[in-house]
PDB file of N, CA and C in Angstrom:
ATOM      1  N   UNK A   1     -16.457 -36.222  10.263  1.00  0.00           N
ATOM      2  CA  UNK A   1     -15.088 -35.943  10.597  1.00  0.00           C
ATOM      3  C   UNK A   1     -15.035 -34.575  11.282  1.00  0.00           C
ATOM      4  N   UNK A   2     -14.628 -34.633  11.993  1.00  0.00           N
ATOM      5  CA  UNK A   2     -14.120 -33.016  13.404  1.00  0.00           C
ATOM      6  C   UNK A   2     -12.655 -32.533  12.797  1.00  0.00           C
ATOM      7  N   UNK A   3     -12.426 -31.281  12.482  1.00  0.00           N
ATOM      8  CA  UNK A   3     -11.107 -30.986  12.648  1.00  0.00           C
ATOM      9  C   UNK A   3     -10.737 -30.118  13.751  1.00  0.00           C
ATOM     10  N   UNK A   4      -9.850 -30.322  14.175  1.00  0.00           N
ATOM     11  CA  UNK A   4      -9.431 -29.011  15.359  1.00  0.00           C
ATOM     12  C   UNK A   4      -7.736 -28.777  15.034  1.00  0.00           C
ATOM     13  N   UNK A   5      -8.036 -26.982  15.160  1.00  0.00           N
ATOM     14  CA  UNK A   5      -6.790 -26.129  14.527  1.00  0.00           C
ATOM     15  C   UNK A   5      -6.660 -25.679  16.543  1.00  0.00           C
ATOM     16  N   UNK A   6      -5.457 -25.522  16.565  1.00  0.00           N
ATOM     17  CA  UNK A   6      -4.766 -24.979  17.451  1.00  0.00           C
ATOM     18  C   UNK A   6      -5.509 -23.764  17.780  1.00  0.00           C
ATOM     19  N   UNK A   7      -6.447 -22.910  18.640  1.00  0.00           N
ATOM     20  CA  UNK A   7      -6.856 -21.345  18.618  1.00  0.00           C
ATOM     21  C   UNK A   7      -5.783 -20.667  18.391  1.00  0.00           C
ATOM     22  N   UNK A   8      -4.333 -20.289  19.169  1.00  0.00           N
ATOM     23  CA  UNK A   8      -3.700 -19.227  19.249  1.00  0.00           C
ATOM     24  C   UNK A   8      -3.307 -19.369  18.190  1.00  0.00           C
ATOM     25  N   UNK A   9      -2.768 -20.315  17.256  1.00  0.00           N
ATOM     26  CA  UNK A   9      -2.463 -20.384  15.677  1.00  0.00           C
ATOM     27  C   UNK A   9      -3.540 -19.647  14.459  1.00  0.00           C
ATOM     28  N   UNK A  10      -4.592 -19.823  14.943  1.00  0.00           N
ATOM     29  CA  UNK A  10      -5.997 -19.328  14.030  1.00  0.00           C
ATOM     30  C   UNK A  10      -5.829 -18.075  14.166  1.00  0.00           C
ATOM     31  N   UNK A  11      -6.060 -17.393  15.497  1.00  0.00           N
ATOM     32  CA  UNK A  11      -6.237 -15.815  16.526  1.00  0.00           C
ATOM     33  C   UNK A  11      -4.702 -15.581  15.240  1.00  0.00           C
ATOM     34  N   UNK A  12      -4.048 -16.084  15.327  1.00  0.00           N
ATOM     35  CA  UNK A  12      -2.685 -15.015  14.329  1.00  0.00           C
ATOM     36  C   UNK A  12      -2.456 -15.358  13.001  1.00  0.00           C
ATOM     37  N   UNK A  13      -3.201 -16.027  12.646  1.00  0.00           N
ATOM     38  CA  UNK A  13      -3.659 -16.062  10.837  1.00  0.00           C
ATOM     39  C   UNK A  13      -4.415 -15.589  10.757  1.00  0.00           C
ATOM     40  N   UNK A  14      -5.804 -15.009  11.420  1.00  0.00           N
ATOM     41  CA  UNK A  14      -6.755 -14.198  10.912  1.00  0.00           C
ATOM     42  C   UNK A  14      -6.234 -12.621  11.259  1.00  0.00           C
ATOM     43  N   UNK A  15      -5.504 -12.383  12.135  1.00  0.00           N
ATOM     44  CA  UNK A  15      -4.919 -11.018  12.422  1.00  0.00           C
ATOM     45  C   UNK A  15      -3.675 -10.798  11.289  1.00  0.00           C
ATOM     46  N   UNK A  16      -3.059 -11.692  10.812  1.00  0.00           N
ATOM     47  CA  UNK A  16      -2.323 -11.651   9.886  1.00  0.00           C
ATOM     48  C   UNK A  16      -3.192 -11.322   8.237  1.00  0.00           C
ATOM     49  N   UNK A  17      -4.184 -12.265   7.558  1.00  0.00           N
ATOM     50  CA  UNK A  17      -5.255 -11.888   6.979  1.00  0.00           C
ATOM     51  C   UNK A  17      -5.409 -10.243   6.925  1.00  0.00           C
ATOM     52  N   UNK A  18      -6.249 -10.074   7.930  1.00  0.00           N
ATOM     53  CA  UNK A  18      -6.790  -8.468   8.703  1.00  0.00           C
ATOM     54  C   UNK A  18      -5.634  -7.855   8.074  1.00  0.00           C
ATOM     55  N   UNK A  19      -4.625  -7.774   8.705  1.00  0.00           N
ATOM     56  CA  UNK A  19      -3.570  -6.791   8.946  1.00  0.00           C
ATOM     57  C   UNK A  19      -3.070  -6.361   6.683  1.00  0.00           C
ATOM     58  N   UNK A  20      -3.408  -7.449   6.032  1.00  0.00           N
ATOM     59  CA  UNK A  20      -2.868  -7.572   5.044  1.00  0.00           C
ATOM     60  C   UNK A  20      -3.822  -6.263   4.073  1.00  0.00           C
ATOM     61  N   UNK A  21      -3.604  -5.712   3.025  1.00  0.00           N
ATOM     62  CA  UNK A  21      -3.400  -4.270   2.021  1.00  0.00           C
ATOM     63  C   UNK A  21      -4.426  -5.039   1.294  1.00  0.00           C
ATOM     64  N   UNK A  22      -4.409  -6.439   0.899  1.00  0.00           N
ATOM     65  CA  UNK A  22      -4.765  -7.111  -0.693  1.00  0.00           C
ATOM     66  C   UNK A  22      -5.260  -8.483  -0.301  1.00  0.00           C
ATOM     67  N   UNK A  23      -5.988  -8.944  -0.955  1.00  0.00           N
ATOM     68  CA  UNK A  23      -6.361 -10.272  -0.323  1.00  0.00           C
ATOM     69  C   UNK A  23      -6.118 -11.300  -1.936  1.00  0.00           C
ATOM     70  N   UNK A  24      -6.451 -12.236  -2.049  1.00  0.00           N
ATOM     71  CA  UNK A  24      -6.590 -13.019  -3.045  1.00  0.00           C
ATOM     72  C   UNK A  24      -8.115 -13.828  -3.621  1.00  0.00           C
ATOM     73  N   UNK A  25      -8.607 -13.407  -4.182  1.00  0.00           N
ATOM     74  CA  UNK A  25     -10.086 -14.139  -4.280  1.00  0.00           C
ATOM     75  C   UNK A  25     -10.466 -15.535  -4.236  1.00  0.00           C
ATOM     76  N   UNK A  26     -11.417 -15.994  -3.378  1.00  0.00           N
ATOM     77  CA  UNK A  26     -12.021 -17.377  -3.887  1.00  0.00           C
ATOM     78  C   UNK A  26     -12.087 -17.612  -5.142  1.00  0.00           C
ATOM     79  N   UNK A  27     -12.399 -18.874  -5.625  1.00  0.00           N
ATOM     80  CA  UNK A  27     -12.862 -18.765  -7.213  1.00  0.00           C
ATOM     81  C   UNK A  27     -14.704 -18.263  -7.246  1.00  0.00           C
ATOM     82  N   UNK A  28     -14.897 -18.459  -6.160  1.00  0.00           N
ATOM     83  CA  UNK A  28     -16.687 -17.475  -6.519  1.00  0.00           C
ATOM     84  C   UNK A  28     -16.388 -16.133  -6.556  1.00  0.00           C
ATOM     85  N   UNK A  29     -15.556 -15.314  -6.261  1.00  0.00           N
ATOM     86  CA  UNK A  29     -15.187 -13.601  -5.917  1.00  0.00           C
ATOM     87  C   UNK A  29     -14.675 -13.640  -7.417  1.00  0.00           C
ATOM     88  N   UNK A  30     -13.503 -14.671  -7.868  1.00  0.00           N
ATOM     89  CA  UNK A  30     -13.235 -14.237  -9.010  1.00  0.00           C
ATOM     90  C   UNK A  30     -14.350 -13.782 -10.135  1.00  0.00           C
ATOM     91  N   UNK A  31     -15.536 -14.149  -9.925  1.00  0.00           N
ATOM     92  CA  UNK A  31     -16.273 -14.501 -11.018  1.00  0.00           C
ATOM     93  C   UNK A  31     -17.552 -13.238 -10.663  1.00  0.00           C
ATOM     94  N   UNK A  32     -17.422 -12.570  -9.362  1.00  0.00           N
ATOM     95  CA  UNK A  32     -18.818 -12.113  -8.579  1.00  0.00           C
ATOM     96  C   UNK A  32     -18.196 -10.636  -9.264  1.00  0.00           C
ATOM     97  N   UNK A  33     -19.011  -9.889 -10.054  1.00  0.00           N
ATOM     98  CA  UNK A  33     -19.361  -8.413 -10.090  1.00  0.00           C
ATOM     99  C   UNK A  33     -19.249  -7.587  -9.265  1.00  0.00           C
ATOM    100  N   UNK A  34     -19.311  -7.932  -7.892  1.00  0.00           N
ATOM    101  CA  UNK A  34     -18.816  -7.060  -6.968  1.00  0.00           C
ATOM    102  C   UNK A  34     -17.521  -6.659  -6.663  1.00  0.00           C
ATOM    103  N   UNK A  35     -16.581  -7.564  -6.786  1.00  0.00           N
ATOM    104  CA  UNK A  35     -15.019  -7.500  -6.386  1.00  0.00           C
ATOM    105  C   UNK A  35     -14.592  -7.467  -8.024  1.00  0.00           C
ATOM    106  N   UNK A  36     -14.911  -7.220  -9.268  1.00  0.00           N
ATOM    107  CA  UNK A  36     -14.309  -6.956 -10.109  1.00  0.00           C
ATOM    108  C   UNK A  36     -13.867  -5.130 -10.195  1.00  0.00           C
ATOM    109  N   UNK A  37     -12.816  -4.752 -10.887  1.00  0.00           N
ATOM    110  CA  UNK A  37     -12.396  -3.490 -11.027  1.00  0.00           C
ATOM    111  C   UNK A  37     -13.482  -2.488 -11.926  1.00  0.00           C
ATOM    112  N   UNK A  38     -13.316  -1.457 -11.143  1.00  0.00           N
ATOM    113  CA  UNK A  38     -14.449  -0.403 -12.332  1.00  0.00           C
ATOM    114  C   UNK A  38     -14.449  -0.819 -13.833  1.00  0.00           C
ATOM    115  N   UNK A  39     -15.708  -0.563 -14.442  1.00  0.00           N
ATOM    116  CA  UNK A  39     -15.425  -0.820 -15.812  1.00  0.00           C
ATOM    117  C   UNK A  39     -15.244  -1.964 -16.429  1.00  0.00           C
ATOM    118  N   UNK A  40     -14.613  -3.231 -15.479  1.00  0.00           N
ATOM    119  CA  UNK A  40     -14.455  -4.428 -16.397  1.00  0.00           C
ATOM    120  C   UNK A  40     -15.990  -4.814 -16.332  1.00  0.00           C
ATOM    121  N   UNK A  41     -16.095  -5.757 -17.396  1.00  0.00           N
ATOM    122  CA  UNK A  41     -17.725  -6.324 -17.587  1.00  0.00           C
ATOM    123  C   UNK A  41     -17.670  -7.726 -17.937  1.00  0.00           C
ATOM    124  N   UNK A  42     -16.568  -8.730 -17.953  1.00  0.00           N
ATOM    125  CA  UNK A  42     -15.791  -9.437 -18.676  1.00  0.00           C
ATOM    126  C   UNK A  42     -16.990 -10.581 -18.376  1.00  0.00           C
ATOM    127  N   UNK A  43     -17.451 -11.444 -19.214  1.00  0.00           N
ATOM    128  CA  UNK A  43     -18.027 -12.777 -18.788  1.00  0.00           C
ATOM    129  C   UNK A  43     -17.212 -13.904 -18.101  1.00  0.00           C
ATOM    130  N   UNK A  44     -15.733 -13.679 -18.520  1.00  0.00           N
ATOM    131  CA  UNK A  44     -14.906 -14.465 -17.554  1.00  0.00           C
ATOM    132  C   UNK A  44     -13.295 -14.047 -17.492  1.00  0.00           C
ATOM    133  N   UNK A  45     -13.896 -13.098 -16.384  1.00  0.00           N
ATOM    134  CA  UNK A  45     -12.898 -11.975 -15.933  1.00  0.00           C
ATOM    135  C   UNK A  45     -11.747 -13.295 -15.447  1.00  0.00           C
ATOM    136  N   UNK A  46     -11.094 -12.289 -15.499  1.00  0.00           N
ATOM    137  CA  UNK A  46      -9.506 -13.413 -14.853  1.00  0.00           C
ATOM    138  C   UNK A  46      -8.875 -12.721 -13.409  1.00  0.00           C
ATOM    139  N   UNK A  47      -7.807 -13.057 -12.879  1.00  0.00           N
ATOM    140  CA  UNK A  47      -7.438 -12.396 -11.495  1.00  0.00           C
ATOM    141  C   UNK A  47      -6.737 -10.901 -11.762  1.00  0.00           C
ATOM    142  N   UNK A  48      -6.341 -10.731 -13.311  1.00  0.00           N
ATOM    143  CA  UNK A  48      -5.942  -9.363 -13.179  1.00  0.00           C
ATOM    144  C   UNK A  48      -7.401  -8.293 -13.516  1.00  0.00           C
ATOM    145  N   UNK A  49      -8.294  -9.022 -13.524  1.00  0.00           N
ATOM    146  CA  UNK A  49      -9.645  -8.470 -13.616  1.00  0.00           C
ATOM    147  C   UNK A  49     -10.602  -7.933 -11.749  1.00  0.00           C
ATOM    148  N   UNK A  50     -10.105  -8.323 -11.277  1.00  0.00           N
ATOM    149  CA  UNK A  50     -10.225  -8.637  -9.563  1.00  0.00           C
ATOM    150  C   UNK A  50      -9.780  -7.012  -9.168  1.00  0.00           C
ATOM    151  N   UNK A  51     -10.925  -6.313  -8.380  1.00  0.00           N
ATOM    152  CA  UNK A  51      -9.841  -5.277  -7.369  1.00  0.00           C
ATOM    153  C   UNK A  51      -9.768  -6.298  -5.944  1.00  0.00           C
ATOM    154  N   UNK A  52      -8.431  -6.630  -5.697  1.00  0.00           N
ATOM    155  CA  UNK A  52      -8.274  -6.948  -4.642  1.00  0.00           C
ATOM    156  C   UNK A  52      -8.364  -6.370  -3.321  1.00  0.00           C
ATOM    157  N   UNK A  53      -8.436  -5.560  -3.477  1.00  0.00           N
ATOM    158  CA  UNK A  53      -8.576  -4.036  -2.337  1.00  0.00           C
ATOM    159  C   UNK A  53     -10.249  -3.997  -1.760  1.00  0.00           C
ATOM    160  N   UNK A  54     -10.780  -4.937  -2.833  1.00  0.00           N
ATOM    161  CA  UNK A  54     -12.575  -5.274  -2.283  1.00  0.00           C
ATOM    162  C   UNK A  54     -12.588  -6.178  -1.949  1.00  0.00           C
ATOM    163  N   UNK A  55     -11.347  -7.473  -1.605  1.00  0.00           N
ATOM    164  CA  UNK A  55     -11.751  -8.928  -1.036  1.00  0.00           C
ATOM    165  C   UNK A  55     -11.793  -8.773   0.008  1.00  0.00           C
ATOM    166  N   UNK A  56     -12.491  -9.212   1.256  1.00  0.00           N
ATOM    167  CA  UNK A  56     -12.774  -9.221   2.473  1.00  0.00           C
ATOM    168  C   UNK A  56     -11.492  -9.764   2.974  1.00  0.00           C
ATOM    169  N   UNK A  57     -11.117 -10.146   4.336  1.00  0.00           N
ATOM    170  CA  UNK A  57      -9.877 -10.762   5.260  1.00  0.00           C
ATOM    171  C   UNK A  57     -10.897 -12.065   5.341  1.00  0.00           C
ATOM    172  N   UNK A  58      -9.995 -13.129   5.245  1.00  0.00           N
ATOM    173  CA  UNK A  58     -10.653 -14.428   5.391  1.00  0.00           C
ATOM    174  C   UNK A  58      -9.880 -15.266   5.571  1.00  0.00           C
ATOM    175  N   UNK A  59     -10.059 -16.845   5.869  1.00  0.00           N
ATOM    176  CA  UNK A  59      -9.032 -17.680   5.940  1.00  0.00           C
ATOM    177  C   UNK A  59     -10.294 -18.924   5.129  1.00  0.00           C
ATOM    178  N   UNK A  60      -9.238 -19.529   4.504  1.00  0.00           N
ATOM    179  CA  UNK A  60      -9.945 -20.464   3.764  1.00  0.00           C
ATOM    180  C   UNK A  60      -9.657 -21.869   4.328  1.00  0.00           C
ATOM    181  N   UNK A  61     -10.585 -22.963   3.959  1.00  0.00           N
ATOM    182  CA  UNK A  61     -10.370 -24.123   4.352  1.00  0.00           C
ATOM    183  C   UNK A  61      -9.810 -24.742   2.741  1.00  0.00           C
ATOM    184  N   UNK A  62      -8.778 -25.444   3.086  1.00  0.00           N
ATOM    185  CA  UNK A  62      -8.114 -26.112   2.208  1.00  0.00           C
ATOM    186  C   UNK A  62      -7.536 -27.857   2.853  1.00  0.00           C
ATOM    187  N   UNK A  63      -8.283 -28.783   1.210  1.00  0.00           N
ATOM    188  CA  UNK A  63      -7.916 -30.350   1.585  1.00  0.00           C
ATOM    189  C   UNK A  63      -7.380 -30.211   0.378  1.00  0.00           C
ATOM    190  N   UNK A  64      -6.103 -30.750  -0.207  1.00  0.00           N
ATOM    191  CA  UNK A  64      -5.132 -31.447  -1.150  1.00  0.00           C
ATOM    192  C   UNK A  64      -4.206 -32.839  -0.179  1.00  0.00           C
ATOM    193  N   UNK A  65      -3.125 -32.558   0.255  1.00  0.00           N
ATOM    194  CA  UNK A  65      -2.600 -33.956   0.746  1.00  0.00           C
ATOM    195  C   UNK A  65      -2.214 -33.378   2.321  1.00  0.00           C
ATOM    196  N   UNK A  66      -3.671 -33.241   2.852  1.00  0.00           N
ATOM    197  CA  UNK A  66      -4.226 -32.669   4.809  1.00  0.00           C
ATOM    198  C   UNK A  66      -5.003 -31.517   4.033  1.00  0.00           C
ATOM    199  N   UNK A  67      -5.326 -31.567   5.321  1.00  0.00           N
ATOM    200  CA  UNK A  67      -6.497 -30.690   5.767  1.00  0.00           C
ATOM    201  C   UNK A  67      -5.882 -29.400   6.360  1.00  0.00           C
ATOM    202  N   UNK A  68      -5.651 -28.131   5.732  1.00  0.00           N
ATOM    203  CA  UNK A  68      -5.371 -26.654   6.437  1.00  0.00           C
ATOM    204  C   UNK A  68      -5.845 -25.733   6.245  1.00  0.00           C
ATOM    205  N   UNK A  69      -5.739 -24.739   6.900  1.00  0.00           N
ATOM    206  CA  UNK A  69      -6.141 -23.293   6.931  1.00  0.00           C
ATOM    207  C   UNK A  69      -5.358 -22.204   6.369  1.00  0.00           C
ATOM    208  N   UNK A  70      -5.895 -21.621   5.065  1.00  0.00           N
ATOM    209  CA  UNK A  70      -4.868 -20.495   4.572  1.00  0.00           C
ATOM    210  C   UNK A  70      -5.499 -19.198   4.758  1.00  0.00           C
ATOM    211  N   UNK A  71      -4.435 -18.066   4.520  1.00  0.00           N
ATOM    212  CA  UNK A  71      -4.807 -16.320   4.324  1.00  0.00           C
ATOM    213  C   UNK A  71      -4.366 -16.189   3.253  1.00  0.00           C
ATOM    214  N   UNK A  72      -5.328 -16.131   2.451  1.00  0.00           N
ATOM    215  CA  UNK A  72      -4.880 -15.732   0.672  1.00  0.00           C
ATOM    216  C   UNK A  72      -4.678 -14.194   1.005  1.00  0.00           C
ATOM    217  N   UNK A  73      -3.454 -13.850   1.003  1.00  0.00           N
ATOM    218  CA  UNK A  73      -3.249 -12.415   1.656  1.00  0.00           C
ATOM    219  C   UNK A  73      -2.029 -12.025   0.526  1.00  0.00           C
ATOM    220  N   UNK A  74      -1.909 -11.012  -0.050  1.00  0.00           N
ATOM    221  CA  UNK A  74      -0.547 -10.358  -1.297  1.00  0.00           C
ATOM    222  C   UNK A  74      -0.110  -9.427  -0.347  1.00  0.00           C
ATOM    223  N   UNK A  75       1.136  -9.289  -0.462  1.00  0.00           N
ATOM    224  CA  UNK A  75       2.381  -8.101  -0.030  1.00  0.00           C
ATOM    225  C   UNK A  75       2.357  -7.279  -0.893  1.00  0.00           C
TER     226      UNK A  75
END
């Protein structure tokens, strides 16, 4: 199966992403030692366990009912 996203739609969700303070973690980041906050050590840290300020800009691929592209991005 091929999907194709619109470019100029992508080009301004990933600049939107970019542009964003905070990101939201995958569920592998939730769990990765690297993007957790100083000091926590938790075996199963939760999202207020997360510095979000260490998630990279990304856009995720997401299938529930279609196929889209999100910016797990916080205000």
């Amino acid at each position: 199966m091929k999907l194709h996203f619109d470019h100029a739609l992508v080009a301004r969700l990933l600049a939107h992403a970019q542009a964003a303070s905070e990101h939201s973690p995958t569920y592998d980041q939730l769990v990765d030692p690297v993007f957790l906050k100083a000091g926590v050590s938790s075996r199963h840290p939760t999202g207020a366990d997360v510095d979000r300020t260490k998630i990279p800009a990304g856009l995720m691929l997401v299938g529930d009912h279609g196929v889209y592209l999100s910016a797990p991005v916080r205000r």
